[in-house]
C-alpha atoms as a PDB file:
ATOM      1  CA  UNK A   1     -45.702  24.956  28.146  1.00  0.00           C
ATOM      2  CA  UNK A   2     -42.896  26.133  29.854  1.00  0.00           C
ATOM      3  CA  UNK A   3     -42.756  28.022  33.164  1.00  0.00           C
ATOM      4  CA  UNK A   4     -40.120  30.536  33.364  1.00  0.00           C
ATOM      5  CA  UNK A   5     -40.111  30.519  37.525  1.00  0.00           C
ATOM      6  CA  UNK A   6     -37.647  29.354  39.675  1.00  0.00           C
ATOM      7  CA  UNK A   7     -38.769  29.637  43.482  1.00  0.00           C
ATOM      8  CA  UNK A   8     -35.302  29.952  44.520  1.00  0.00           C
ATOM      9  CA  UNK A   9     -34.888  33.250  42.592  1.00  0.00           C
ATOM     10  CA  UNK A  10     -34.981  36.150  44.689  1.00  0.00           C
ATOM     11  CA  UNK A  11     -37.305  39.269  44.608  1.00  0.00           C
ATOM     12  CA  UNK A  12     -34.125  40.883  42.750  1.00  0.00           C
ATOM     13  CA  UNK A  13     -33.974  38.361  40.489  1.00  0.00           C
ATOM     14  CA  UNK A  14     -37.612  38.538  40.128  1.00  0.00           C
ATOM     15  CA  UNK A  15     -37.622  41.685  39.341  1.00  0.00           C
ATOM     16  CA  UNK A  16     -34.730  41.505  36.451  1.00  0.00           C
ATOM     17  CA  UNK A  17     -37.693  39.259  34.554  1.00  0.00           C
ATOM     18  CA  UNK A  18     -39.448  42.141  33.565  1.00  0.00           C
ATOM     19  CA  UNK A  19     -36.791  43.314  31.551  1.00  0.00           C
ATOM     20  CA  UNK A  20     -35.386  40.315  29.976  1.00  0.00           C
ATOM     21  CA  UNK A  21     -35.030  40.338  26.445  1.00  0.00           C
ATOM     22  CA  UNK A  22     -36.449  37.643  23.898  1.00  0.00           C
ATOM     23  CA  UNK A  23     -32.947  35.658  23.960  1.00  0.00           C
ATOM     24  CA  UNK A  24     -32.435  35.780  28.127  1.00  0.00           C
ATOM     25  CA  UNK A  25     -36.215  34.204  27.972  1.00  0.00           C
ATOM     26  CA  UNK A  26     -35.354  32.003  24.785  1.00  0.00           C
ATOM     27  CA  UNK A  27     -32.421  30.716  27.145  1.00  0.00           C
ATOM     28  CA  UNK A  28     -34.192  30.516  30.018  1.00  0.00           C
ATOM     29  CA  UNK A  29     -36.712  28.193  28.085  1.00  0.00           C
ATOM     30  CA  UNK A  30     -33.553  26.202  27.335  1.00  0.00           C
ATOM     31  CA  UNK A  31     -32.655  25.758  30.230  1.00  0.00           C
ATOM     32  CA  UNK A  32     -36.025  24.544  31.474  1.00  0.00           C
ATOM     33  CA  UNK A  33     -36.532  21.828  28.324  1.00  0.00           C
ATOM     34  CA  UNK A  34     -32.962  20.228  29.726  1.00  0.00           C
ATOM     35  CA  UNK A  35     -34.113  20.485  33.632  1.00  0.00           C
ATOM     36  CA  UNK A  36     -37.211  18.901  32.748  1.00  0.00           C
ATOM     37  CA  UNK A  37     -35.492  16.010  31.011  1.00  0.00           C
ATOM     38  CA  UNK A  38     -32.763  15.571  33.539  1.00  0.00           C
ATOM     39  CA  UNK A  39     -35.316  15.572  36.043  1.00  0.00           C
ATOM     40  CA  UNK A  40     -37.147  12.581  34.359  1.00  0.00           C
ATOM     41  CA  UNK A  41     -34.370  10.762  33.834  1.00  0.00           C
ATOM     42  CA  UNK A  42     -32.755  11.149  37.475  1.00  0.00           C
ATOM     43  CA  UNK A  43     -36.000  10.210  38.869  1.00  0.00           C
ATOM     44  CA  UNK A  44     -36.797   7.236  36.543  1.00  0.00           C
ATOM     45  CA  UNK A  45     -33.240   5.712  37.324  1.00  0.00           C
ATOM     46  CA  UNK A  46     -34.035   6.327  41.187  1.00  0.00           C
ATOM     47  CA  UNK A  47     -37.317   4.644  40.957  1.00  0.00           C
ATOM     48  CA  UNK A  48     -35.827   1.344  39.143  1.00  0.00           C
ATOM     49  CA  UNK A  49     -33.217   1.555  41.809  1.00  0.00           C
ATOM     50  CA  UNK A  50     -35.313   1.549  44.368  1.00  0.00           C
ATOM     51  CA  UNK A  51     -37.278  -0.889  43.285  1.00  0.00           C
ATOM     52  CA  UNK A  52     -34.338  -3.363  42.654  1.00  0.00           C
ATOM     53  CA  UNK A  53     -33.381  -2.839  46.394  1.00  0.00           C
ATOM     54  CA  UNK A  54     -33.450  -6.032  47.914  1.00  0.00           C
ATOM     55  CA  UNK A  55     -34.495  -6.057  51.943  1.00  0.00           C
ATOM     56  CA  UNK A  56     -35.608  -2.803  53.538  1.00  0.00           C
ATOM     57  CA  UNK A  57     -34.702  -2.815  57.284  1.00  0.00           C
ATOM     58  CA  UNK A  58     -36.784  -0.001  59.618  1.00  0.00           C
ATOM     59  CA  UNK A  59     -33.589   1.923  59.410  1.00  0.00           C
ATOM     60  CA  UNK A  60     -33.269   1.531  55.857  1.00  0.00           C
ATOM     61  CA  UNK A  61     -37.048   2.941  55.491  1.00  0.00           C
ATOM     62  CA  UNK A  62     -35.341   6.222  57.552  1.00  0.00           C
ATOM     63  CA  UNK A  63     -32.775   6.263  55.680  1.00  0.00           C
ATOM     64  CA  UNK A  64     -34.819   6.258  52.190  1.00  0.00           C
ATOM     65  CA  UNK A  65     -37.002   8.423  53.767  1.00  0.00           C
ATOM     66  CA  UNK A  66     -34.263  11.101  54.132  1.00  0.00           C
ATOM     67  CA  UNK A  67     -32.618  10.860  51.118  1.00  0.00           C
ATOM     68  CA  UNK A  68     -36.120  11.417  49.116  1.00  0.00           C
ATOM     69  CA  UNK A  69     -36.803  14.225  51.054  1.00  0.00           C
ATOM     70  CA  UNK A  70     -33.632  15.884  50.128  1.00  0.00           C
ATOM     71  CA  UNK A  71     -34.017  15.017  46.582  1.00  0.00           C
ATOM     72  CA  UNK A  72     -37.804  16.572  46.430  1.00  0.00           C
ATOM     73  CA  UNK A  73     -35.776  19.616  48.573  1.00  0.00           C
ATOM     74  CA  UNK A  74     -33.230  19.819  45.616  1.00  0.00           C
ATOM     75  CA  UNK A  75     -35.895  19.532  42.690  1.00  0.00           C
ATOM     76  CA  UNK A  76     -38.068  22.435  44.450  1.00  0.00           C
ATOM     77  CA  UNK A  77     -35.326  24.769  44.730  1.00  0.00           C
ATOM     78  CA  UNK A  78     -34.977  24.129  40.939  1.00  0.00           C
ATOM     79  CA  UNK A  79     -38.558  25.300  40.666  1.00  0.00           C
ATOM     80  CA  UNK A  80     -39.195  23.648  37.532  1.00  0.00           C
ATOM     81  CA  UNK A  81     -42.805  22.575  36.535  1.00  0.00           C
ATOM     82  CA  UNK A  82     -43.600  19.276  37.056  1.00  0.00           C
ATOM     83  CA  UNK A  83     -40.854  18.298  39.453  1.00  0.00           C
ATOM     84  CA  UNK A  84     -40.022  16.564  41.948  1.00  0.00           C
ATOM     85  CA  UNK A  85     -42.460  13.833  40.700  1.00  0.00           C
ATOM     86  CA  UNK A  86     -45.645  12.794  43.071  1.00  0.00           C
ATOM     87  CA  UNK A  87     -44.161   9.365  43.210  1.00  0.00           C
ATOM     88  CA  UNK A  88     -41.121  10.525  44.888  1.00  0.00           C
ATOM     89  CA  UNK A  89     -42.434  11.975  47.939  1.00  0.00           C
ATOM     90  CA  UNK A  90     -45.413   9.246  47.624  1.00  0.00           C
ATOM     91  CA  UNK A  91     -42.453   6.271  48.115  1.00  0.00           C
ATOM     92  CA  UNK A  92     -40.716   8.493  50.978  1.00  0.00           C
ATOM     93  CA  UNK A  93     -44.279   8.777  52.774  1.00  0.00           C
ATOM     94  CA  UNK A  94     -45.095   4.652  52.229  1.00  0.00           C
ATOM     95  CA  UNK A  95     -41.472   4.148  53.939  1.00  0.00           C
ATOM     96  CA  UNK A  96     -42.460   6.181  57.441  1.00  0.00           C
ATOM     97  CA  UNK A  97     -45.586   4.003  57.563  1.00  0.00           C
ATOM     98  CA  UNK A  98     -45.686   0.974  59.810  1.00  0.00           C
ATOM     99  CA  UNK A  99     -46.198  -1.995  58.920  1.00  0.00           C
ATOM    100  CA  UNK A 100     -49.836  -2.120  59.274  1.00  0.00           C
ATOM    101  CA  UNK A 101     -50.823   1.267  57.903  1.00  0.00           C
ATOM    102  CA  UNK A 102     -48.456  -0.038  54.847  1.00  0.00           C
ATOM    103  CA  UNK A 103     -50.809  -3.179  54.137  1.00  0.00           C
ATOM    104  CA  UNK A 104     -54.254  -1.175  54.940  1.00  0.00           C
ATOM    105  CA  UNK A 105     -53.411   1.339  52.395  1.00  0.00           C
ATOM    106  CA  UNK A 106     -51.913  -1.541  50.381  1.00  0.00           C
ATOM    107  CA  UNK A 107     -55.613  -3.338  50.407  1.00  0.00           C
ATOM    108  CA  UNK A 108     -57.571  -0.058  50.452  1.00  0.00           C
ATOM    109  CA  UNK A 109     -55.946   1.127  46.814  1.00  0.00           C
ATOM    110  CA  UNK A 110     -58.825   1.128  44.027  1.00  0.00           C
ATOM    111  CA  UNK A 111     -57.317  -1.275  41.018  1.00  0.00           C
ATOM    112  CA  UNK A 112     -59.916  -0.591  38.129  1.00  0.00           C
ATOM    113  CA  UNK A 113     -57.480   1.209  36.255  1.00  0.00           C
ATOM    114  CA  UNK A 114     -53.695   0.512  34.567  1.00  0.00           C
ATOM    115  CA  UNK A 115     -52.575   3.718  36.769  1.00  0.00           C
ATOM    116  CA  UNK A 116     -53.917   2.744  40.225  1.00  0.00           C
ATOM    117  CA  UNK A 117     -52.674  -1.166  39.373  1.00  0.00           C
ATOM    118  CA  UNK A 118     -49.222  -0.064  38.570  1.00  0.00           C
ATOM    119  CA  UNK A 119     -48.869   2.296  41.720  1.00  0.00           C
ATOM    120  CA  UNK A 120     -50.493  -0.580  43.794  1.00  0.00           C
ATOM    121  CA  UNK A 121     -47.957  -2.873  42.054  1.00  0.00           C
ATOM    122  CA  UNK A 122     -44.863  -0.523  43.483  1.00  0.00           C
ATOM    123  CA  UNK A 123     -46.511  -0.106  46.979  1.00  0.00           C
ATOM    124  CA  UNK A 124     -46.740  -3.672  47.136  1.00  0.00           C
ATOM    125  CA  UNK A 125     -42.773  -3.947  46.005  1.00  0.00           C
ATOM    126  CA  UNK A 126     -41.837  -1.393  48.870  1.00  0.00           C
ATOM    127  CA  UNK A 127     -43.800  -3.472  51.037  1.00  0.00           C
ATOM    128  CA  UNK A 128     -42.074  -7.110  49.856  1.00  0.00           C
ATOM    129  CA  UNK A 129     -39.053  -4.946  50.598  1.00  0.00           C
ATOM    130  CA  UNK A 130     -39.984  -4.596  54.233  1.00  0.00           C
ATOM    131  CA  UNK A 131     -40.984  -8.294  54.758  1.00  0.00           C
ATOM    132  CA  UNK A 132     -44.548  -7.217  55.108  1.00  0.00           C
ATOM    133  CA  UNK A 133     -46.690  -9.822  53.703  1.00  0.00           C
END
């Protein structure tokens, strides 16, 4: 389904939705299907990259921190369902962590499914980054 909301609309433009005719919501939809997909495809390419960084210092972890915080910023302003993705602002929270709050919630992550291994699988990348062992 598509959500026709944009949370950086405001209460005039809110308004104008009432009376929007089957082609301004048509478009709107549009609009939506191609956010959606940019979305996924921005954030896929910054995951990879991310994960092909090669040494993470503690200002590099501030650093990352701040830029995925202004890209979850960005993709809320967007207000487009589904984005920014939970993995986004789940990376920028792993890279304020210190290093022993990294490897306890490293060790404390349930592995008896393919989900919780693969996001245990990227914590433990982010923390290779950061020389924690």
């Amino acid at each position: 389904d598509l959500v026709l909301n944009n949370s950086a609309l405001s209460e005039e433009d809110a308004e104008l939705e009432e009376g929007t005719s089957d082609a301004e919501r048509a478009s709107a939809a549009f609009c939506n299907v191609w956010l959606d997909a940019i979305g996924l495809a921005v954030t896929g390419r910054l995951l990879e990259r991310i994960m092909r960084i090669q040494q993470l210092s503690p200002k590099g972890c501030e650093h990352l921190n701040a830029d995925l915080n202004y890209y979850i910023n960005v993709f809320s302003a967007l207000g487009v369902a589904g984005h920014p993705h939970p993995l986004v602002s789940h990376l920028a929270t792993l890279a304020t962590l210190s290093d022993d709050e990294l490897k306890d919630h490293i060790m404390a992550r349930d592995r008896s499914n393919v989900a919780a291994s693969a996001l245990r699988s990227m914590e433990a990348r982010l923390a290779l980054l950061r020389g924690v062992s």
